[in-house]
N, C-alpha and C. Protein backbone atom coordinates (compact mmCIF):
# COMPACT_ATOMS: atom_id res chain seq x y z
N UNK A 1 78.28 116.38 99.62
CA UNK A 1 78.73 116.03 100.94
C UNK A 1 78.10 114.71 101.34
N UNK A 2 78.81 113.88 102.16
CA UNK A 2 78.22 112.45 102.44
C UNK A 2 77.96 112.43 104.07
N UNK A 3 76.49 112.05 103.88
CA UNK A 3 75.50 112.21 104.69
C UNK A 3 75.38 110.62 105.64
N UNK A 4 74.99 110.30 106.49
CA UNK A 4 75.26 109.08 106.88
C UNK A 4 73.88 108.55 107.22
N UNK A 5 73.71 106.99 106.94
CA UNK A 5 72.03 106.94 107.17
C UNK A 5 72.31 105.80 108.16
N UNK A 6 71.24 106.23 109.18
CA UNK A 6 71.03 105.45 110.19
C UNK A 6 71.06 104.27 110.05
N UNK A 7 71.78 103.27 110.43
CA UNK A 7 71.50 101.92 110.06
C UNK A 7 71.04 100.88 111.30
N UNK A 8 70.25 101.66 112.20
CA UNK A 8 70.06 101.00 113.63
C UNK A 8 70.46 101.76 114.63
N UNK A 9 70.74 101.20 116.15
CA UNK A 9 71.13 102.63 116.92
C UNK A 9 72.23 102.50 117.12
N UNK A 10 73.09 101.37 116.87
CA UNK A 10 74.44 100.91 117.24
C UNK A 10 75.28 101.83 116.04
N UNK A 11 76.31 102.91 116.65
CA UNK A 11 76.91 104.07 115.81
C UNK A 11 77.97 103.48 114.73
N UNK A 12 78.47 102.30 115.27
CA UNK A 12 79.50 101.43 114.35
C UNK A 12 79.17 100.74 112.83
N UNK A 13 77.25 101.00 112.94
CA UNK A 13 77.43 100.52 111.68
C UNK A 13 76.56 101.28 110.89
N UNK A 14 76.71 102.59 110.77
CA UNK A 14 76.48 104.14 110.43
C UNK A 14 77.06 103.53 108.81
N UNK A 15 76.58 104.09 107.87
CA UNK A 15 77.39 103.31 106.34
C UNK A 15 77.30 105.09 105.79
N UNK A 16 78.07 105.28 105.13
CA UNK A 16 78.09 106.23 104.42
C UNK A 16 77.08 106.07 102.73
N UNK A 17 76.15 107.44 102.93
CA UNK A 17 75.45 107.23 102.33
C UNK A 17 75.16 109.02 101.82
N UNK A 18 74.75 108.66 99.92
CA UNK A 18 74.76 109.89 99.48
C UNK A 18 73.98 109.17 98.19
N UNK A 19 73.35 110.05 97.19
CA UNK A 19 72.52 110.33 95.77
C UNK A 19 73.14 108.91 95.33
N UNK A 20 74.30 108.86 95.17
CA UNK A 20 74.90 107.83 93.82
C UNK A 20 74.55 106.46 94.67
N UNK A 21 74.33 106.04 95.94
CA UNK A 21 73.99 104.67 96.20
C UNK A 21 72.35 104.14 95.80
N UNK A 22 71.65 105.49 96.11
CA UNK A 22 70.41 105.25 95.88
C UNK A 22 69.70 105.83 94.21
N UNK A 23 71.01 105.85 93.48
CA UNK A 23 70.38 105.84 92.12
C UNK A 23 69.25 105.21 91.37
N UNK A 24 69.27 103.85 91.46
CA UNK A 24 68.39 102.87 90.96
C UNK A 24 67.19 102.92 91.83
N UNK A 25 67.30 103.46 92.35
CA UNK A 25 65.98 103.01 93.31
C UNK A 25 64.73 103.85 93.09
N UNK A 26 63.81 103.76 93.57
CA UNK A 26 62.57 104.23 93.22
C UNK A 26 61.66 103.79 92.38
N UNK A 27 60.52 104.47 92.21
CA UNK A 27 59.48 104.18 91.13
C UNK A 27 59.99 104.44 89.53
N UNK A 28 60.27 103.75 88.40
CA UNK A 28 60.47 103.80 87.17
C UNK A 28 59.84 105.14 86.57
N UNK A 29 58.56 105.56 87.02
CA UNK A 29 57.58 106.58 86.43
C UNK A 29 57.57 107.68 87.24
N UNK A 30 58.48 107.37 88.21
CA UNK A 30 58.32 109.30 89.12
C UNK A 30 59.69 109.45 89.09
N UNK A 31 60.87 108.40 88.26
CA UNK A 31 62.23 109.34 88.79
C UNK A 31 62.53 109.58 88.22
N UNK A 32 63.84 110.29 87.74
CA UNK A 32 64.47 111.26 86.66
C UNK A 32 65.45 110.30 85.55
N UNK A 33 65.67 110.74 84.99
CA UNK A 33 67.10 109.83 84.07
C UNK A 33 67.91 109.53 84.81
N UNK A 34 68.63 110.53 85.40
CA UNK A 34 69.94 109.91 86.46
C UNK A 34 69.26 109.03 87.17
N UNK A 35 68.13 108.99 87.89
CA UNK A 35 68.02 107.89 88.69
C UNK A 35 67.18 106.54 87.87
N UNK A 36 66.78 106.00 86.90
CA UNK A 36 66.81 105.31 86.39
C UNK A 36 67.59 105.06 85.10
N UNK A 37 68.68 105.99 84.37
CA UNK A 37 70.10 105.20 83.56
C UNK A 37 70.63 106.59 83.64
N UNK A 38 71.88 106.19 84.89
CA UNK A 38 72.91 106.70 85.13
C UNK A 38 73.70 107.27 83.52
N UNK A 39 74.03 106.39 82.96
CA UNK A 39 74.99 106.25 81.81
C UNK A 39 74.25 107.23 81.13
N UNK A 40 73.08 106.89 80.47
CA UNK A 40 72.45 108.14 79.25
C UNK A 40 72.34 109.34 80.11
N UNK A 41 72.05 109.24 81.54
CA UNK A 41 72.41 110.71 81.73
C UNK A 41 73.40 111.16 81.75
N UNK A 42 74.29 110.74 82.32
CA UNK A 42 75.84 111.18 82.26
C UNK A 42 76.49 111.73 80.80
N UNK A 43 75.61 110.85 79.57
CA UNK A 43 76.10 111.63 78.25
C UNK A 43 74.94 112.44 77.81
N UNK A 44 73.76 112.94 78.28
CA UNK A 44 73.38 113.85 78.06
C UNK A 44 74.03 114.80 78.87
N UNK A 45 74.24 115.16 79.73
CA UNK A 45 74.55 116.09 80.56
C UNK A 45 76.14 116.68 80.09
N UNK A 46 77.03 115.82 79.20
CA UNK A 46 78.18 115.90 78.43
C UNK A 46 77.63 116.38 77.59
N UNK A 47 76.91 116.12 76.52
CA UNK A 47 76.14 116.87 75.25
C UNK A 47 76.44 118.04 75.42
N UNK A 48 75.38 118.40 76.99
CA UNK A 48 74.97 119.61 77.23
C UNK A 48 75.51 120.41 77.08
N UNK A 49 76.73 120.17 78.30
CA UNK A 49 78.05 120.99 78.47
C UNK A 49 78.81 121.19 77.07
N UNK A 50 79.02 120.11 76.21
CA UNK A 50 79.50 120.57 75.26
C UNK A 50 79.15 121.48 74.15
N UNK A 51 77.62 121.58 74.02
CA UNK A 51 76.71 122.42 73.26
C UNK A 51 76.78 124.05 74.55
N UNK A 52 77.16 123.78 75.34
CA UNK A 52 77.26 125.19 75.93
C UNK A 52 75.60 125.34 76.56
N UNK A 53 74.66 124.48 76.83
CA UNK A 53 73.34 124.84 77.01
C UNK A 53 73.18 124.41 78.59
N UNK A 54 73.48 125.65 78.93
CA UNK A 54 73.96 125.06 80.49
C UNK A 54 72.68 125.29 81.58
N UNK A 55 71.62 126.06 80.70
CA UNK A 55 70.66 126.33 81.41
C UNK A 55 69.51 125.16 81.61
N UNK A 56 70.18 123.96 80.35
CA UNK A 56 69.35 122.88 81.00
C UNK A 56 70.09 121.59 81.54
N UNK A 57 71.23 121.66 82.42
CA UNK A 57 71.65 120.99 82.80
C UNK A 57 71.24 120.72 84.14
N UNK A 58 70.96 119.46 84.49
CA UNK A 58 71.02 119.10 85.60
C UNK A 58 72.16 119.54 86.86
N UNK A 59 72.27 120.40 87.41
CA UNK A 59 73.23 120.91 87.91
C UNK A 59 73.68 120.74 89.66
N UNK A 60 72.11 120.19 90.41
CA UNK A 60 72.33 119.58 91.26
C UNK A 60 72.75 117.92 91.40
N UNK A 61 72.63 117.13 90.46
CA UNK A 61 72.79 116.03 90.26
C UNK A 61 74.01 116.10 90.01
N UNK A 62 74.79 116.76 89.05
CA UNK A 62 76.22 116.62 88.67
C UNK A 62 77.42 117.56 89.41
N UNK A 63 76.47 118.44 91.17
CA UNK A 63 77.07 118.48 91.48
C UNK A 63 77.40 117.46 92.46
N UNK A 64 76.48 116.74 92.82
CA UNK A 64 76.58 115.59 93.84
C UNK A 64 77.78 114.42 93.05
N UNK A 65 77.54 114.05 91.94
CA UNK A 65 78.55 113.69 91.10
C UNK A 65 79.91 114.44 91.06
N UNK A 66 80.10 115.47 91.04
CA UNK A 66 81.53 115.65 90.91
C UNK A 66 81.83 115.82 92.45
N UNK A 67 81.69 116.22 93.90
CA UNK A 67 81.96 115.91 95.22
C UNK A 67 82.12 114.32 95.15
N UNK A 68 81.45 113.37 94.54
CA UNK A 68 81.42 112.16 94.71
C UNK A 68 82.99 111.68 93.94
N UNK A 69 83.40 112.04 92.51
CA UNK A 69 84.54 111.83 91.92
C UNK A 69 85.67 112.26 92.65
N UNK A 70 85.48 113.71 93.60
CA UNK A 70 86.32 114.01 94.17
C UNK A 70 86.85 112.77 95.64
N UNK A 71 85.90 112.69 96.53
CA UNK A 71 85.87 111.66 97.37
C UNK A 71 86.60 110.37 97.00
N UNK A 72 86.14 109.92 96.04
CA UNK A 72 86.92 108.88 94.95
C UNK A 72 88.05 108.38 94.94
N UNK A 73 88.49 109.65 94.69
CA UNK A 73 90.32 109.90 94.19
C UNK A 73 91.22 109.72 95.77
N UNK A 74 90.05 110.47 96.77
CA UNK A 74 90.70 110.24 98.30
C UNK A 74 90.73 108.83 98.65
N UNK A 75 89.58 108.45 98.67
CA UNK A 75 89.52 107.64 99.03
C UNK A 75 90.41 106.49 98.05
N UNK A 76 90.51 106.38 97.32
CA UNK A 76 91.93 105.71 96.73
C UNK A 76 92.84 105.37 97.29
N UNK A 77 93.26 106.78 97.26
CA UNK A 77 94.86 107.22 98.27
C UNK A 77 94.82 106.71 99.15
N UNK A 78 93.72 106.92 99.71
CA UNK A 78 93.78 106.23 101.69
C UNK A 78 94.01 104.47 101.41
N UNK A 79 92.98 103.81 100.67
CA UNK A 79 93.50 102.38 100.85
C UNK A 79 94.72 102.06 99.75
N UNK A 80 95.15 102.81 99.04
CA UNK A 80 96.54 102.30 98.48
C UNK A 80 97.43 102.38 99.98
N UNK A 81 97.83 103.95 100.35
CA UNK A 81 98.64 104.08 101.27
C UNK A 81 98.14 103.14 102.75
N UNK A 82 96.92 102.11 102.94
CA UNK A 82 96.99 101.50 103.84
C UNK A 82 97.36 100.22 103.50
N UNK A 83 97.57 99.93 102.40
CA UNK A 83 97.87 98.54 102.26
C UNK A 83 99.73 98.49 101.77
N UNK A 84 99.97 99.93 101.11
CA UNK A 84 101.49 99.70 101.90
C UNK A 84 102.00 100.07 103.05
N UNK A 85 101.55 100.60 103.41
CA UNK A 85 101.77 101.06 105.08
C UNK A 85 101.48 99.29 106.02
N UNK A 86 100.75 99.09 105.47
CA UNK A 86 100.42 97.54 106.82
C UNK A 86 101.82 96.52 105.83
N UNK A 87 102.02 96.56 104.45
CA UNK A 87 103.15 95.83 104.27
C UNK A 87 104.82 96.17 104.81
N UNK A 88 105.00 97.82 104.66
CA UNK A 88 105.76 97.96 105.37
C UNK A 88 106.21 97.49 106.82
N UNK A 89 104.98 97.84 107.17
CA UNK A 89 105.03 97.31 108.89
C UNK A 89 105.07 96.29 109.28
N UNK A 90 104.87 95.34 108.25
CA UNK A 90 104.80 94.17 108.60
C UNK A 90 106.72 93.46 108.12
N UNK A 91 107.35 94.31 107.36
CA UNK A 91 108.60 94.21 106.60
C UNK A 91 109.60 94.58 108.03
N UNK A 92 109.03 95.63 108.68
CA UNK A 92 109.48 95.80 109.71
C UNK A 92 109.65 95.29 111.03
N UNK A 93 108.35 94.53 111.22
CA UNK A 93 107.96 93.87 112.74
C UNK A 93 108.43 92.77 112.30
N UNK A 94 108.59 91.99 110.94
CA UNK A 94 108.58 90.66 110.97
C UNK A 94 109.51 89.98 109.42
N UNK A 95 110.84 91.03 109.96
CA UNK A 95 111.55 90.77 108.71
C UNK A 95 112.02 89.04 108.38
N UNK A 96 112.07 88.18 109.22
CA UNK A 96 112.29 86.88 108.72
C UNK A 96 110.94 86.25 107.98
N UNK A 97 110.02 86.93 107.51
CA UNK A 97 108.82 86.61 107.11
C UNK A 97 108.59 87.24 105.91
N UNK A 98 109.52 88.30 105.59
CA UNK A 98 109.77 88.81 104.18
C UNK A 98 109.58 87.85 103.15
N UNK A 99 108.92 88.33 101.74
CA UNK A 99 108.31 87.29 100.81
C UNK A 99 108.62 88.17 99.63
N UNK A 100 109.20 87.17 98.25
CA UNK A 100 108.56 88.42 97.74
C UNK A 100 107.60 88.92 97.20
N UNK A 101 106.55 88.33 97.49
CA UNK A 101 104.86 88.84 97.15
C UNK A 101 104.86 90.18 97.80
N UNK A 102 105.08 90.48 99.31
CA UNK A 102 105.57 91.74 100.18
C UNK A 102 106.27 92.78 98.93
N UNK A 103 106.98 91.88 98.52
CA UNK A 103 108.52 93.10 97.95
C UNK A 103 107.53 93.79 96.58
N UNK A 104 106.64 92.81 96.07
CA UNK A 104 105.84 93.05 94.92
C UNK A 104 104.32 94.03 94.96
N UNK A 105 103.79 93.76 96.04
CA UNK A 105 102.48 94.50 96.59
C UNK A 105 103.39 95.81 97.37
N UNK A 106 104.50 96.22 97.58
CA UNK A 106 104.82 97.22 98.24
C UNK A 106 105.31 98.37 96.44
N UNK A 107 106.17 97.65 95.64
CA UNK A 107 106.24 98.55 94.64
C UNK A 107 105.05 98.46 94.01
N UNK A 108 104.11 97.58 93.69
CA UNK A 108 102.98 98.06 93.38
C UNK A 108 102.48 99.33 93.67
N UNK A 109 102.18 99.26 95.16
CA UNK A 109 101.30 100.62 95.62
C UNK A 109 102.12 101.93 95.61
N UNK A 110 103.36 101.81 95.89
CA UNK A 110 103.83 103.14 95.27
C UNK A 110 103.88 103.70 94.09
N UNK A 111 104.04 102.66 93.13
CA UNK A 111 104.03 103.29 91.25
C UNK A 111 102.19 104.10 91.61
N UNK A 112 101.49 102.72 91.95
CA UNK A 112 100.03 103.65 91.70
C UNK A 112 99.60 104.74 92.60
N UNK A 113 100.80 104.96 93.68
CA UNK A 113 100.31 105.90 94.38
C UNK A 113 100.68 107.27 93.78
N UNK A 114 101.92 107.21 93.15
CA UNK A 114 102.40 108.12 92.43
C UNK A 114 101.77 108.38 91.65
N UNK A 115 101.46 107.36 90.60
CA UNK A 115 100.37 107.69 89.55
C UNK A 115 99.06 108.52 90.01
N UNK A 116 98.79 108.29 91.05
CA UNK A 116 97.25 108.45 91.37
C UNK A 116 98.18 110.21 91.70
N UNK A 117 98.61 110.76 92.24
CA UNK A 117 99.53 111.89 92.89
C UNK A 117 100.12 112.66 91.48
N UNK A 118 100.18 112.61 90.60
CA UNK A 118 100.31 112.80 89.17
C UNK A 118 99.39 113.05 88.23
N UNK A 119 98.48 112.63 88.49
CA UNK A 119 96.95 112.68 87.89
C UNK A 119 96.34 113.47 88.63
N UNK A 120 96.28 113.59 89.84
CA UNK A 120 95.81 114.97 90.80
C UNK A 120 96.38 115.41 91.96
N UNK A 121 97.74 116.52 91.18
CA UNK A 121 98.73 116.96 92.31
C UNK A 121 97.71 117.35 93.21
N UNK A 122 96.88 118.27 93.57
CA UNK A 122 95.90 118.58 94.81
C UNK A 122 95.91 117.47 95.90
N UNK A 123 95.96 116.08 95.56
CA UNK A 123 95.87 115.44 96.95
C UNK A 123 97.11 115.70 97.67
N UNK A 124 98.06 116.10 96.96
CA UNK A 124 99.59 116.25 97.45
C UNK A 124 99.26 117.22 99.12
N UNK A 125 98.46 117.96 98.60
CA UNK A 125 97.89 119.22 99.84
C UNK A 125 97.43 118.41 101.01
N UNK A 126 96.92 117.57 100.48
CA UNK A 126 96.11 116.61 102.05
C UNK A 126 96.68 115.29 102.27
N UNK A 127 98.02 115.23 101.63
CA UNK A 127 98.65 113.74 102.00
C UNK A 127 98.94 113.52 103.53
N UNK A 128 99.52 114.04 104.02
CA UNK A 128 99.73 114.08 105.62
C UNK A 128 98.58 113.85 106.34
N UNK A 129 97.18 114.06 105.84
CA UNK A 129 95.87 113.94 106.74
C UNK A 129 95.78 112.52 106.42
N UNK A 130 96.04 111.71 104.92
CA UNK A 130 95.30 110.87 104.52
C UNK A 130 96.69 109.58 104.77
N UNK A 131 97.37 110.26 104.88
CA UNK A 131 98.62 109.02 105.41
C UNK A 131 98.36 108.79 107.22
N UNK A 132 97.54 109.97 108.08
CA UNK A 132 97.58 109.30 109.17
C UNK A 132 95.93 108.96 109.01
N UNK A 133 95.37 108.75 108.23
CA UNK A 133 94.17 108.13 108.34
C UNK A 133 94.30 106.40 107.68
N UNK A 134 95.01 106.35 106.85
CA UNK A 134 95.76 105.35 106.48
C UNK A 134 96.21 104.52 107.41
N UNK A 135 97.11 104.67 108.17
CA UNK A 135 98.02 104.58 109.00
C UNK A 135 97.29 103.07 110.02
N UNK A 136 95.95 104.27 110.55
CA UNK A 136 95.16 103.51 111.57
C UNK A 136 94.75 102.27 110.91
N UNK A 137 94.22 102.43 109.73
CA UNK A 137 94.07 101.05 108.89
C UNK A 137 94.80 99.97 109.04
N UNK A 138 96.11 100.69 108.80
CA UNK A 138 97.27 99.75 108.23
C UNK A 138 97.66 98.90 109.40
N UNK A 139 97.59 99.53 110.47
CA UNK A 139 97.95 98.91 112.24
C UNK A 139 97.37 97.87 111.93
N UNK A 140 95.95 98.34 111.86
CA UNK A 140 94.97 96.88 111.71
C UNK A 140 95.09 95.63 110.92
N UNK A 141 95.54 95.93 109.89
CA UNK A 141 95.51 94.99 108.75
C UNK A 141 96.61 94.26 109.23
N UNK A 142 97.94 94.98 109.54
CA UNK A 142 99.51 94.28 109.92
C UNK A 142 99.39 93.54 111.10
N UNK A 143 98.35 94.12 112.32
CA UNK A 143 98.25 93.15 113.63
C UNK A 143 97.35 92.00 113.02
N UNK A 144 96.09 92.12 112.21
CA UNK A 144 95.36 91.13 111.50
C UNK A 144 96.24 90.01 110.80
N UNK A 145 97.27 90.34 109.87
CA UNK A 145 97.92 89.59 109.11
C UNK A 145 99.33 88.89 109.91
N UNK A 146 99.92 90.09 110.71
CA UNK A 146 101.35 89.32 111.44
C UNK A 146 100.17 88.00 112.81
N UNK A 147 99.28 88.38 113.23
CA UNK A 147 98.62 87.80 114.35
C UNK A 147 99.73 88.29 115.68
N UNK A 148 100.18 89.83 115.61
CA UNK A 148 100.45 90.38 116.35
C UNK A 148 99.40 91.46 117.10
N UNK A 149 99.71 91.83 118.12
CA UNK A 149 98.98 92.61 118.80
C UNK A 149 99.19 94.32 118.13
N UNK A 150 97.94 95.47 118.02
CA UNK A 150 98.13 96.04 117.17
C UNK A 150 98.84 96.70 117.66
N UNK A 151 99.27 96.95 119.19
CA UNK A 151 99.63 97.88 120.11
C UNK A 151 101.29 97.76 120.05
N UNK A 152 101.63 96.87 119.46
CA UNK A 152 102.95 96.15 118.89
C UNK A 152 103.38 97.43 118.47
N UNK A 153 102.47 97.90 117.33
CA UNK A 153 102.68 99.12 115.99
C UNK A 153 102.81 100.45 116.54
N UNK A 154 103.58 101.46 116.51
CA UNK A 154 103.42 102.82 116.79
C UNK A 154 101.88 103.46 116.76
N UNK A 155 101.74 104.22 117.29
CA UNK A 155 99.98 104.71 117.37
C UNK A 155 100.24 105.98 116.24
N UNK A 156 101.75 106.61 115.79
CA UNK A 156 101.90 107.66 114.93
C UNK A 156 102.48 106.33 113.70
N UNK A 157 102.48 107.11 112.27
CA UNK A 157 103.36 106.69 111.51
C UNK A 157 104.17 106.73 111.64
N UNK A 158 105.28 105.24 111.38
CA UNK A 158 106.77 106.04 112.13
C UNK A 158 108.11 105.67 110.69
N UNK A 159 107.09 106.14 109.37
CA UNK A 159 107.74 106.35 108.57
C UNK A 159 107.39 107.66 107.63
N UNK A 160 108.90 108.33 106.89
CA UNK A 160 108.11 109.57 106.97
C UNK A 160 108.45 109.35 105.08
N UNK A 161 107.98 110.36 104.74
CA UNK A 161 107.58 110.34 102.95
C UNK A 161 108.00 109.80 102.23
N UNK A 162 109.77 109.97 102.55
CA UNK A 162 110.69 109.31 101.36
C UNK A 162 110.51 107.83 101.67
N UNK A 163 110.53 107.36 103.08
CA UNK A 163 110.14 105.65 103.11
C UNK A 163 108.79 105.39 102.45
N UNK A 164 107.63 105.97 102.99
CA UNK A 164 106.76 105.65 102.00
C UNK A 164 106.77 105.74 100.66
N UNK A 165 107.62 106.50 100.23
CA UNK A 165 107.18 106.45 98.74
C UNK A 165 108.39 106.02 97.97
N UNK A 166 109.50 105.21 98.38
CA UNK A 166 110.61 104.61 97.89
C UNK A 166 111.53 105.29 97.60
N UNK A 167 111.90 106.77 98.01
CA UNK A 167 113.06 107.36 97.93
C UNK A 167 114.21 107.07 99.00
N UNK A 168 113.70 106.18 100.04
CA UNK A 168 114.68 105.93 100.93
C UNK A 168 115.12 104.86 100.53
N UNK A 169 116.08 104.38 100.19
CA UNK A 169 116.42 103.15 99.93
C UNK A 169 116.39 101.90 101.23
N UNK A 170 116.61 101.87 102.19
CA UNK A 170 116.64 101.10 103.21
C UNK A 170 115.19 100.80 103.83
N UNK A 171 113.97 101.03 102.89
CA UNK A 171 112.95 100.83 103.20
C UNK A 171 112.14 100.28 102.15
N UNK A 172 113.19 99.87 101.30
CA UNK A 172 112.37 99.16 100.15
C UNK A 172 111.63 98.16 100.20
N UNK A 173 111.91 97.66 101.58
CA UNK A 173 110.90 96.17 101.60
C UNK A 173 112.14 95.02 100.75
N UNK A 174 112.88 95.61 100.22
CA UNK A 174 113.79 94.49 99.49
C UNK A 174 113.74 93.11 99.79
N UNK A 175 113.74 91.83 99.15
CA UNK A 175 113.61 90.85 99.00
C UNK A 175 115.08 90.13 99.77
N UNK A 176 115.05 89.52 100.46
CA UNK A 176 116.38 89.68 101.03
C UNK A 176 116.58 87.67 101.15
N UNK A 177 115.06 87.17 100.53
CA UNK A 177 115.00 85.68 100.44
C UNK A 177 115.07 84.78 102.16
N UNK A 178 113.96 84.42 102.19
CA UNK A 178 113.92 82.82 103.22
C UNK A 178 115.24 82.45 103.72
């Protein structure tokens, strides 16, 4: 679970913080393998598992590691789906500005979003949480990039699956040229 470390008293710049940032750190002579070489532990701890000798595995370390791989994969999802979500929106608010770099960074992120959604149907379960967490991003990035106001943008997503993910055809972002 990711724990947050104080970074002053001002709450905005709270950083998310857990085991795997503070790996390297410490004294050379009081810390463990994982925390001075990640890598040889990671293939001892594979050995392990593969020899079946599970009673000497590091088991709090690799569970903080696998919550961390899991997080990972979310967190993926969230900035793929915010960086087509702010291109969409921006295809939308500001179609005479259509490019096709737009038309190219929008099928981008869907092949890899799919891909990423294919490789671990389970996020499929929490897409709706992580498309409106997305979402708020994407406002940002599209009022950042159009130099529109963000309030311009719907405060909900106001596209629903098949536009995001290119089954709608009329939301392809299509290249429609200058």
């Amino acid at each position: 679970m990711t724990t947050y470390e104080n970074s002053g008293d001002l709450e905005f710049f709270k950083v998310p913080y857990n085991a795997t940032y503070q790996r390297h750190a410490g004294n050379p002579m009081t810390t463990s393998k994982y925390e001075q070489d990640f890598f040889a532990w990671s293939q001892e701890q594979a050995g392990l598992l593969r020899a079946r000798r599970y009673d000497e595995l590091d088991s709090e370390h690799l569970l903080e590691e696998l919550d961390s791989m899991g997080a990972r994969e979310r967190r993926e999802l969230i900035n793929r789906l915010k960086v087509l979500l702010a291109h969409l929106l921006k295809c939308r608010f500001q179609p005479n500005q259509r490019s096709i770099s737009w038309v190219f960074t929008i099928r981008e992120q869907r092949l890899s979003i799919q891909d990423l959604l294919d490789d671990n149907p389970s996020l499929r379960g929490i897409l709706d949480r992580q498309i409106t967490k997305a979402y708020q991003l994407a406002r940002l990035v599209a009022a950042r990039e159009t130099r529109l106001n963000e309030y311009i943008f719907p405060e909900t997503c106001p596209f629903s699956w098949d536009e995001i993910s290119g089954w709608d055809e009329t939301s392809d972002g299509g290249y429609r040229g200058p």
